[in-house]
Protein backbone atom coordinates (compact mmCIF):
# COMPACT_ATOMS: atom_id res chain seq x y z
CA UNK A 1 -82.40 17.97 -166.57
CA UNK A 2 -82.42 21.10 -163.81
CA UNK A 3 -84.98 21.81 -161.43
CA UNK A 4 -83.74 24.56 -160.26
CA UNK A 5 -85.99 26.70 -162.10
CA UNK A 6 -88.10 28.80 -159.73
CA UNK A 7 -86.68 31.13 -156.92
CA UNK A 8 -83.07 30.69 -156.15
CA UNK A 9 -82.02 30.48 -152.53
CA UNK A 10 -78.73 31.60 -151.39
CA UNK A 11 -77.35 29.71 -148.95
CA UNK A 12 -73.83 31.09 -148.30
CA UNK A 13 -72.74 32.79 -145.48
CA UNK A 14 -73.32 36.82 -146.63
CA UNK A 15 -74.26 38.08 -148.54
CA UNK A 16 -76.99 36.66 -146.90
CA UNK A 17 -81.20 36.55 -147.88
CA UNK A 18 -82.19 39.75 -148.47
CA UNK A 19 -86.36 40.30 -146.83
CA UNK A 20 -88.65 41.49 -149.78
CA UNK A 21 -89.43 44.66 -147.17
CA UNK A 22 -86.00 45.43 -147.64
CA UNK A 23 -85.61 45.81 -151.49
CA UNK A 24 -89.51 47.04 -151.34
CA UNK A 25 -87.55 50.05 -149.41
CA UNK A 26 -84.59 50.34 -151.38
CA UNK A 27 -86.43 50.55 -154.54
CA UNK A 28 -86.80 54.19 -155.24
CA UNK A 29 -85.81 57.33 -156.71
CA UNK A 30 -82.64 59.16 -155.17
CA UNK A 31 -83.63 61.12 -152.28
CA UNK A 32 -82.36 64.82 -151.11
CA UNK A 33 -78.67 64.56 -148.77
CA UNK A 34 -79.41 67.87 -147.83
CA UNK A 35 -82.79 67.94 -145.92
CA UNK A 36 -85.71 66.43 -144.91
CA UNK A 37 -87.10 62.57 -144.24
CA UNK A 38 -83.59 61.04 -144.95
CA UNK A 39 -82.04 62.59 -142.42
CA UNK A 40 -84.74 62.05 -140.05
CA UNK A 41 -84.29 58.90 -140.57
CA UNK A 42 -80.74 58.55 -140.63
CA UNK A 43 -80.54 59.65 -137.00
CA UNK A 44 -82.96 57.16 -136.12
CA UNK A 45 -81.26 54.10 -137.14
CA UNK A 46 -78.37 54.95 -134.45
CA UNK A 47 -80.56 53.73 -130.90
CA UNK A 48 -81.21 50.58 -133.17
CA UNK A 49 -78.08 49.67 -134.34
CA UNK A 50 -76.74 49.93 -130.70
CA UNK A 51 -79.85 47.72 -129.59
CA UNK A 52 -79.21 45.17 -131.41
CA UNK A 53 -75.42 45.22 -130.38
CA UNK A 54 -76.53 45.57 -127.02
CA UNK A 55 -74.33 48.58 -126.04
CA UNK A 56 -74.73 52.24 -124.72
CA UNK A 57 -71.91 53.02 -126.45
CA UNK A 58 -71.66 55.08 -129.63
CA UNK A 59 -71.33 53.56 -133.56
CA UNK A 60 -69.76 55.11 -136.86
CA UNK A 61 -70.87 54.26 -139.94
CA UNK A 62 -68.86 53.34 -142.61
CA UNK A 63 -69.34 53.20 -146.56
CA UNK A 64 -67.36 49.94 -146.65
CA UNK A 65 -67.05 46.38 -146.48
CA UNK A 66 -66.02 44.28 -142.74
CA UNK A 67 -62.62 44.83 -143.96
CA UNK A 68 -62.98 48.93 -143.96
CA UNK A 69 -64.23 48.16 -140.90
CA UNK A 70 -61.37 46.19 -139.88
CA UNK A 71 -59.01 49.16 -140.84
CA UNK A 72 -61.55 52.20 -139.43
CA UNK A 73 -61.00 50.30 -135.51
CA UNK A 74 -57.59 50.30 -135.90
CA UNK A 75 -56.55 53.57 -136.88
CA UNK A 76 -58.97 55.02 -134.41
CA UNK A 77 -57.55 53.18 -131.55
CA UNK A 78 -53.57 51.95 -132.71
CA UNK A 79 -50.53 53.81 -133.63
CA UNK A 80 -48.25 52.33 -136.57
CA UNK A 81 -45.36 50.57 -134.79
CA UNK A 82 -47.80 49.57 -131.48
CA UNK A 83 -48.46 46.15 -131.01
CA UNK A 84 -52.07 43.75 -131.34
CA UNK A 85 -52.70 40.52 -130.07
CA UNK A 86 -54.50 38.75 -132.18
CA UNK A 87 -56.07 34.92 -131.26
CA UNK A 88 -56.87 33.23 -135.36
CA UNK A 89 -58.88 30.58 -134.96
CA UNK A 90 -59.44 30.98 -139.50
CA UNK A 91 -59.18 33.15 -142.37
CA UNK A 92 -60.88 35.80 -141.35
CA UNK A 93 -58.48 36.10 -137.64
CA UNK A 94 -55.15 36.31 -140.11
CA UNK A 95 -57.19 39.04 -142.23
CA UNK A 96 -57.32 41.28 -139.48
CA UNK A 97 -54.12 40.82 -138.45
CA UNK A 98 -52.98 41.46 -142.11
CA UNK A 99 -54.74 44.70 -142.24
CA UNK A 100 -53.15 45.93 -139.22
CA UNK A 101 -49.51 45.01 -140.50
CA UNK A 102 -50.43 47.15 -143.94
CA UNK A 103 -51.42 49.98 -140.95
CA UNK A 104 -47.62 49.63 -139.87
CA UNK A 105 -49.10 47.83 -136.70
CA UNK A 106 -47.08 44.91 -135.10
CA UNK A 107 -49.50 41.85 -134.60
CA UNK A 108 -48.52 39.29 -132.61
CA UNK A 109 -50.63 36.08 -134.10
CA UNK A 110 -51.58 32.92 -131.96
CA UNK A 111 -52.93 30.68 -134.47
CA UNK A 112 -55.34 27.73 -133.01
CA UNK A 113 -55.62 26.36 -136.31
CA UNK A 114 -59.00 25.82 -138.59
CA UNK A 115 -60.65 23.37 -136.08
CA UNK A 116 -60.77 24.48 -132.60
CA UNK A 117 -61.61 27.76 -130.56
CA UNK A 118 -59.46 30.60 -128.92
CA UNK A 119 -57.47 28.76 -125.52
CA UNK A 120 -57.69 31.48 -122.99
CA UNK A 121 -55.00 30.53 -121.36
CA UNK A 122 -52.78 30.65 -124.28
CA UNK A 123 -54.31 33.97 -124.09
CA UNK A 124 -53.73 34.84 -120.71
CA UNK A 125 -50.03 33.39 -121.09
CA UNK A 126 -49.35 36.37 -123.65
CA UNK A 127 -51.11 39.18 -121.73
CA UNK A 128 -49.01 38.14 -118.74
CA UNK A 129 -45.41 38.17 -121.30
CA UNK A 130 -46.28 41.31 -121.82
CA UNK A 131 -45.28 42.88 -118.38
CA UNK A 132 -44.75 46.24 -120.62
CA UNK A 133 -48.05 46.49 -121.42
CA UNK A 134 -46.99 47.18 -125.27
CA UNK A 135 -50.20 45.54 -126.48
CA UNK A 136 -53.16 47.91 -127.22
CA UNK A 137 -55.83 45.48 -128.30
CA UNK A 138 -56.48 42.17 -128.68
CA UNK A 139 -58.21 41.37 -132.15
CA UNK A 140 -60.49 38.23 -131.52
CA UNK A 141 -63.29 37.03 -134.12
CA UNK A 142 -66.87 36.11 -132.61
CA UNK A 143 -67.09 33.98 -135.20
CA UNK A 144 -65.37 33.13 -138.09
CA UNK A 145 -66.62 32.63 -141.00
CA UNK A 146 -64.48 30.38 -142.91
CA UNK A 147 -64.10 27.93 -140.03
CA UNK A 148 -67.79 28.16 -138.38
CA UNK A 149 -66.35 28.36 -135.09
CA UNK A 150 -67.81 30.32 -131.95
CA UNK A 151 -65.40 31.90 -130.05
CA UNK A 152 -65.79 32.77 -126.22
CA UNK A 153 -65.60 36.88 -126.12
CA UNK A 154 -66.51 37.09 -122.45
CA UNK A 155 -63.82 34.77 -121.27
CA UNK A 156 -61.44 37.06 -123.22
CA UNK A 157 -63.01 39.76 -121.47
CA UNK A 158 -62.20 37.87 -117.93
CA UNK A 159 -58.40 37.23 -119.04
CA UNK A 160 -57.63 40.78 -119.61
CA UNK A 161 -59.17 41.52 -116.36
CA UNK A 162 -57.85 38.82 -114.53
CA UNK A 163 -54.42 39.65 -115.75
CA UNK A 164 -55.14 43.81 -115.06
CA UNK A 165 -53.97 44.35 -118.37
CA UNK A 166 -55.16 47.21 -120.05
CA UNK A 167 -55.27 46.87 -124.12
CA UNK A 168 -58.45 46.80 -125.33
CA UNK A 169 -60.97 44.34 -126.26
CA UNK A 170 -61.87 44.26 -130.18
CA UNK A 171 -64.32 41.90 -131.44
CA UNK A 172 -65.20 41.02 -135.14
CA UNK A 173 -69.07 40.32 -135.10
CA UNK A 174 -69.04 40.78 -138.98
CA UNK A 175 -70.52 37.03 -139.46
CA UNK A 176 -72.44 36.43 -135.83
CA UNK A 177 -74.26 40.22 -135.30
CA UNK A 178 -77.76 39.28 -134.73
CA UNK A 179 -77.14 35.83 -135.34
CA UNK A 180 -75.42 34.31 -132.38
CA UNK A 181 -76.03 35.90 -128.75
CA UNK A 182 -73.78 38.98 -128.56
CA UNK A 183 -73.70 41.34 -125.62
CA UNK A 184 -71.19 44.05 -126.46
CA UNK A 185 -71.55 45.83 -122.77
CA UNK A 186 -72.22 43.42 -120.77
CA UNK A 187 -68.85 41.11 -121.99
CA UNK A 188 -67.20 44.02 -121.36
CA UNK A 189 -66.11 44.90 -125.21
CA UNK A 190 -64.14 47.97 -126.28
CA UNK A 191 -64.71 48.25 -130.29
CA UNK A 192 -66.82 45.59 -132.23
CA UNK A 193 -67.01 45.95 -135.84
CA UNK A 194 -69.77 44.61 -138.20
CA UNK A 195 -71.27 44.93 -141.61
CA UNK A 196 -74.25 44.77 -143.38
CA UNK A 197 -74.25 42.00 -145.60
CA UNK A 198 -75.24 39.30 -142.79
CA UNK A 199 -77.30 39.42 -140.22
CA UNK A 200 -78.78 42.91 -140.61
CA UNK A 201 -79.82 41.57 -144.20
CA UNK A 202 -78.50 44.46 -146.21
CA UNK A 203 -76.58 44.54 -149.50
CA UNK A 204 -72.97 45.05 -149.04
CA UNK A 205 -71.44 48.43 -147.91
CA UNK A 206 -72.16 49.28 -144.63
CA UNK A 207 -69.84 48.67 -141.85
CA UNK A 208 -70.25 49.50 -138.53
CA UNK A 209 -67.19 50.48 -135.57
CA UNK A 210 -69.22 50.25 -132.49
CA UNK A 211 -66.68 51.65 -129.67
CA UNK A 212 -66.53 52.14 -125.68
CA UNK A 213 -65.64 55.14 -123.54
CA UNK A 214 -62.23 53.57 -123.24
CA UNK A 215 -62.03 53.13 -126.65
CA UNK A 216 -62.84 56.70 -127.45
CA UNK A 217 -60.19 57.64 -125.11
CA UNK A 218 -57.37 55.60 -127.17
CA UNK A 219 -58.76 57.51 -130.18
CA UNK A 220 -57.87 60.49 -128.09
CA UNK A 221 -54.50 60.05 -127.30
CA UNK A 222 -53.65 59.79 -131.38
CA UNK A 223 -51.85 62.51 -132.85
CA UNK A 224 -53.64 62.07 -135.88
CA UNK A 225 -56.60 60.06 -138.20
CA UNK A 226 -57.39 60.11 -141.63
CA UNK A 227 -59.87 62.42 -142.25
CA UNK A 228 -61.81 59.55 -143.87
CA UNK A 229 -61.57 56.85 -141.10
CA UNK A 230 -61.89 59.19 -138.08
CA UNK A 231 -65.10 57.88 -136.14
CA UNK A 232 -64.72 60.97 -134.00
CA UNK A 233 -67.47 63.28 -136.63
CA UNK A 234 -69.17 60.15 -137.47
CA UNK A 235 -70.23 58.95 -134.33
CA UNK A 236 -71.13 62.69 -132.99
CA UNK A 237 -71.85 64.65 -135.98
CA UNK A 238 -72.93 68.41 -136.71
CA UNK A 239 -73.86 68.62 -140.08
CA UNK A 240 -75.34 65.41 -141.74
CA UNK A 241 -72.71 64.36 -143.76
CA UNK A 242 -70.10 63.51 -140.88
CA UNK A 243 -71.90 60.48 -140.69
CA UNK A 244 -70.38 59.38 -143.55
CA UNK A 245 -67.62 61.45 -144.64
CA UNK A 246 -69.34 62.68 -147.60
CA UNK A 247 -72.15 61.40 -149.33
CA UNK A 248 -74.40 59.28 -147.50
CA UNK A 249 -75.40 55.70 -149.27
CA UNK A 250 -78.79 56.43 -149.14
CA UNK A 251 -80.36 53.43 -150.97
CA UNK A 252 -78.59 51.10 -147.82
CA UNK A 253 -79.79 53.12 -145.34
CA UNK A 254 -83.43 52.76 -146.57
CA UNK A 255 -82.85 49.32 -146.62
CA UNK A 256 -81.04 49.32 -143.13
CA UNK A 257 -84.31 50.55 -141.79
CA UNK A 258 -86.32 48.11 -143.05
CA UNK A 259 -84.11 45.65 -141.58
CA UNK A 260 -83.90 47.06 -138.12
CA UNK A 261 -87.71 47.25 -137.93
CA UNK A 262 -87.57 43.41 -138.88
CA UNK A 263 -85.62 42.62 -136.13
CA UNK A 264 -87.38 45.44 -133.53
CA UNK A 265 -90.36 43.24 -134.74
CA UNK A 266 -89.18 39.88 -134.00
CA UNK A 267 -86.98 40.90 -130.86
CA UNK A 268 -83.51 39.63 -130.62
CA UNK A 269 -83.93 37.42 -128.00
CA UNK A 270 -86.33 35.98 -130.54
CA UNK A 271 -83.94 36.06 -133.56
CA UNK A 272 -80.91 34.54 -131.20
CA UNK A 273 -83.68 31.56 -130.74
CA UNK A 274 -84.71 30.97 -134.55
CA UNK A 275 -80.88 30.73 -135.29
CA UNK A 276 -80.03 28.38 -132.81
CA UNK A 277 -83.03 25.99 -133.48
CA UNK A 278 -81.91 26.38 -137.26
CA UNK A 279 -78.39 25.66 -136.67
CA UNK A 280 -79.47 22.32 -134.63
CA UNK A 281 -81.55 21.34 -137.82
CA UNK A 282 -78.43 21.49 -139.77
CA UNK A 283 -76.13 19.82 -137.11
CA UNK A 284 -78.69 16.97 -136.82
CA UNK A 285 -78.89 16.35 -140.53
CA UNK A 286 -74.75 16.59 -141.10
CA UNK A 287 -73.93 14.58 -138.53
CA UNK A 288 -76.58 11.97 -139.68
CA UNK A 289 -75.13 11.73 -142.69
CA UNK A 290 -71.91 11.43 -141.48
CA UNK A 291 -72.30 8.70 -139.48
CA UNK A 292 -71.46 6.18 -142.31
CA UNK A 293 -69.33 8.47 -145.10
CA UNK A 294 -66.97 11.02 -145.56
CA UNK A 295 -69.14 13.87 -144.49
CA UNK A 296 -67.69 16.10 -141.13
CA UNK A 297 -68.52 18.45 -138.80
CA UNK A 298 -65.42 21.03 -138.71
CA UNK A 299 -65.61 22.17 -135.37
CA UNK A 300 -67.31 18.61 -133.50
CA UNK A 301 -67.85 20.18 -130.26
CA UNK A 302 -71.37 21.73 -130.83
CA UNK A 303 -70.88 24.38 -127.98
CA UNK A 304 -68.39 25.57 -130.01
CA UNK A 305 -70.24 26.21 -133.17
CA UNK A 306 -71.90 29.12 -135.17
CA UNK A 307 -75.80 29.56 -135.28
CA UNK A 308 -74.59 31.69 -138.37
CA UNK A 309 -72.56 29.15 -140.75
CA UNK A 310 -71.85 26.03 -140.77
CA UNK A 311 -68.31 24.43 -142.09
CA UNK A 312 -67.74 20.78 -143.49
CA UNK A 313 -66.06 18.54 -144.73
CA UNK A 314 -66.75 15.94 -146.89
CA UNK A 315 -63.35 15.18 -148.94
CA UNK A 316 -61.79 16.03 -152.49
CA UNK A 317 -63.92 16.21 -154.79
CA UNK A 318 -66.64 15.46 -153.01
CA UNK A 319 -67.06 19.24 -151.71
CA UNK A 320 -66.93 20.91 -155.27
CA UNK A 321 -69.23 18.56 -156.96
CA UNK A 322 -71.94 18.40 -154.69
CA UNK A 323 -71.77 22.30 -154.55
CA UNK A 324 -72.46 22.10 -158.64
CA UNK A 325 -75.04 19.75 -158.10
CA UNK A 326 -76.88 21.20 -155.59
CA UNK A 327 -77.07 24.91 -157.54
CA UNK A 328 -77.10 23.70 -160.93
CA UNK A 329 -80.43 20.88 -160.26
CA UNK A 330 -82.07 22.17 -157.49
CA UNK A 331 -81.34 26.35 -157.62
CA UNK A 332 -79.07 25.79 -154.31
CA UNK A 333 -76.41 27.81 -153.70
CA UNK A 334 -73.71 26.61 -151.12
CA UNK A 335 -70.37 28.01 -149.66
CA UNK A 336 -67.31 27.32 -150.43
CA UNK A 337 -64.48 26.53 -148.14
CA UNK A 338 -62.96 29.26 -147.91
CA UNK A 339 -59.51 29.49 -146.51
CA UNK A 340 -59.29 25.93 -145.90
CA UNK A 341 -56.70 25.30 -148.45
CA UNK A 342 -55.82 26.73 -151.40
CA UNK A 343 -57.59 27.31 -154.24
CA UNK A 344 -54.58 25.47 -156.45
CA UNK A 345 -54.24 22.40 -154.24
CA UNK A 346 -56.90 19.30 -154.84
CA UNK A 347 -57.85 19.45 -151.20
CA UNK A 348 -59.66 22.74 -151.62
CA UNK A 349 -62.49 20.85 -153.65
CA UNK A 350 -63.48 18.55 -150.50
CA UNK A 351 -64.88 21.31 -148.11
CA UNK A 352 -68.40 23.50 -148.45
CA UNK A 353 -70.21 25.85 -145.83
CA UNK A 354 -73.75 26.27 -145.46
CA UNK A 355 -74.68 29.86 -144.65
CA UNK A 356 -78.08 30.17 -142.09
CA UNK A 357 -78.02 33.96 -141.27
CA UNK A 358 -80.59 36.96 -141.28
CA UNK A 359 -83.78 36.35 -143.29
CA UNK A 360 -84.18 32.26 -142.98
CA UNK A 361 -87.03 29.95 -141.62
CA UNK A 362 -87.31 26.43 -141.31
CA UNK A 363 -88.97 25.65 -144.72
CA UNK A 364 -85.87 27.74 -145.96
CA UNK A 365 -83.34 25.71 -144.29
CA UNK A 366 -85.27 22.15 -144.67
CA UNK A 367 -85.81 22.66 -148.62
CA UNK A 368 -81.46 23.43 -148.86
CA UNK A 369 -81.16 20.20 -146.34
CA UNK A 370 -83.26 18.11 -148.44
CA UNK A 371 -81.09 19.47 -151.93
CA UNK A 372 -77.98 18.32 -150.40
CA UNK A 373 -79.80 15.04 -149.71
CA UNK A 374 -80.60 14.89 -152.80
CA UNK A 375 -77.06 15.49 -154.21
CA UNK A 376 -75.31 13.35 -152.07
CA UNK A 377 -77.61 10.58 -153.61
CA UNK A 378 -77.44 11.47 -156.89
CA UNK A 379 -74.00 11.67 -156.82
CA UNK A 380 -73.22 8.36 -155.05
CA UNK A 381 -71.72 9.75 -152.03
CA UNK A 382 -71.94 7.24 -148.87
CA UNK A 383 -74.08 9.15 -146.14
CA UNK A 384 -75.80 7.81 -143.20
CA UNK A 385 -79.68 7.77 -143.83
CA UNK A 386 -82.34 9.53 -142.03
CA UNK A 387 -80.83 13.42 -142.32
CA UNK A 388 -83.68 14.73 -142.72
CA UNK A 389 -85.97 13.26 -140.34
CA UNK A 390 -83.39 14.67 -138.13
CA UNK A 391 -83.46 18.35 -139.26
CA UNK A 392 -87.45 17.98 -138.78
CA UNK A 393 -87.35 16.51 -135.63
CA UNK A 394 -84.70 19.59 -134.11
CA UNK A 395 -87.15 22.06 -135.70
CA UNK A 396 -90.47 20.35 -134.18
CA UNK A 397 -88.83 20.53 -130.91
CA UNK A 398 -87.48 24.36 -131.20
CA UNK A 399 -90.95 25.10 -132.37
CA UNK A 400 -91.77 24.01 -128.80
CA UNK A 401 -89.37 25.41 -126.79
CA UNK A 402 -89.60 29.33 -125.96
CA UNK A 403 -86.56 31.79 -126.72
């Protein structure tokens, strides 16, 4: 018998929970590109966007996915045959390096594995090799999504300056953008990309380049950009449809500023707070439960962890059958682990993520707690008891605590 018969909740990480005053706003009939209240309002999503990346700095908008955001930072800023640095700490680290090699960009890769944050002095070791300064930018991702860990942006910030080396500082906020704390200026970032699909709440197909003064000087220097991917009109247009090179995806952009009021509303300071008292709950329960059982944290040092996602593992096939229990019974739907192995080898059934980003509250996050509860008892899986009088006890003390 299912009980999941109600309202599904979608508890992956992006596309995340969309708010009801979102699809309230995108529900209409096509407006006029030309002139009038979309492009009003079109020009006043830009000092919101950079508020909630925290930068003066300006953005470019981008009909796309985080990976045409991926390619529009690197053609704006990186010549074919220059060189990256990129620091993989999971998937989505190798992704970006992969899209720059398709650009005809070198990248040099220092993996840290699918368990453990960037080493900045495995950094800083390869910033001071490079006595040439051949590297332009080192690609680093805030968080990643397939291994839920948080990496330390500021310290990579520090490096570059303690070495006096002058590539620039990219950051992939695709998965943490007003989820974890992110201060684009004030860590001293370059070019941060991000998309729509997480923490701003949006369908997919937005991204967003959000680039420095420095970084607008490396675009400068190019002897040429795609006409498509060139932030240069996009980021200071004339005519309205520079902002997106065409067409403007006007249905997202009603939706955008839905979302941005949400957050305006709530202040980010706010929103940084929610996520991190939601993210404990989790912790609390997981770890509860895998005190006695196959159930693991996969990144154990909590200071090193997501308020976005959360990765675990819990053993082959342990991971793909509580993930069909969970959405088939209770109208749960949970990550998979992605990029943890293959998709062909038996291992890749004994890892799941839970995704806690954008539009989520505690009876959200406690009802998807107490359906994996559920499934891990109904499908005999040893777990230590008392999960969720953990999760409620991290979320009556958050409720307690100021952010």
């Amino acid at each position: 018998m299912s009980l999941a018969n109600g309202r599904a909740y979608l508890a992956i990480p992006g596309p995340s929970v969309m708010p009801e005053e979102v699809l309230r706003a995108m529900h209409r009939a096509s407006p006029n590109i030309y002139e009038g209240a979309l492009i009003e309002m079109t020009a006043g999503l830009i000092p919101d966007l950079r508020a909630v990346a925290r930068t003066k700095g300006r953005v470019a908008i981008y009909i796309a996915n985080g990976h045409g955001a991926w390619e529009a930072a690197l053609a704006n800023t990186v010549a074919p045959g220059e060189r990256v640095l990129v620091p993989a700490t999971g998937r989505f680290g190798h992704g970006w390096a992969e899209v720059a090699q398709l650009q005809g960009i070198a990248p040099e890769i220092i993996d840290f594995g699918k368990r453990s944050a960037v080493d900045l002095d495995r950094v800083e070791a390869a910033l001071r090799a490079d006595t040439a300064h051949e590297i332009r930018a080192v690609l680093a991702t805030h968080v990643d999504t397939s291994t839920s860990v948080l990496n330390d942006i500021k310290g990579l910030r520090d490096v570059l300056d303690a070495v006096g080396h002058p590539a620039l500082l990219m950051a992939d906020c695709i998965a943490s953008l007003a989820c974890d704390r992110f201060e684009m200026d004030a860590w001293g970032v370059d070019v941060m990309v991000a998309a729509s699909q997480k923490g701003l709440m949006v369908p997919p197909g937005l991204g967003f380049v959000f680039f420095s003064d420095k970084a607008a000087a490396a675009r400068a220097r190019l002897e040429r950009v795609s006409r498509y991917w060139d932030w240069t009109g996009r980021a200071d247009p004339e005519m309205f449809y520079q902002y997106f090179g065409g067409t403007a995806p006007t249905h997202h952009l009603y939706g955008l500023r839905a979302a941005l009021d949400l957050i305006a509303a709530e202040g980010i300071e706010a929103i940084w707070h929610r996520h991190e008292v939601l993210a404990r709950a989790i912790w609390a329960a997981c770890e509860t439960w895998g005190s006695t059982g196959p159930l693991e944290m996969n990144i154990a040092d909590r200071a090193l962890r997501s308020h976005a996602v959360t990765a675990l593992r819990i053993g082959a096939p342990h991971g793909s059958a509580l993930r069909a229990w969970v959405q088939e019974t209770t109208g749960v739907t949970l990550g998979i682990g992605l990029g943890m192995a293959e998709p062909g080898d038996p291992a890749w059934h004994g890892f799941f993520r839970i995704g806690h980003m954008g539009h989520v509250n505690a009876h959200m996050i406690l009802g998807a707690l107490g359906a994996i509860e559920a499934g891990l008892v109904a499908l005999d899986i040893p777990h230590g008891a008392g999960g969720l009088a953990a999760a409620a006890a991290e979320v009556a003390r958050g409720s307690t605590v100021a952010g």
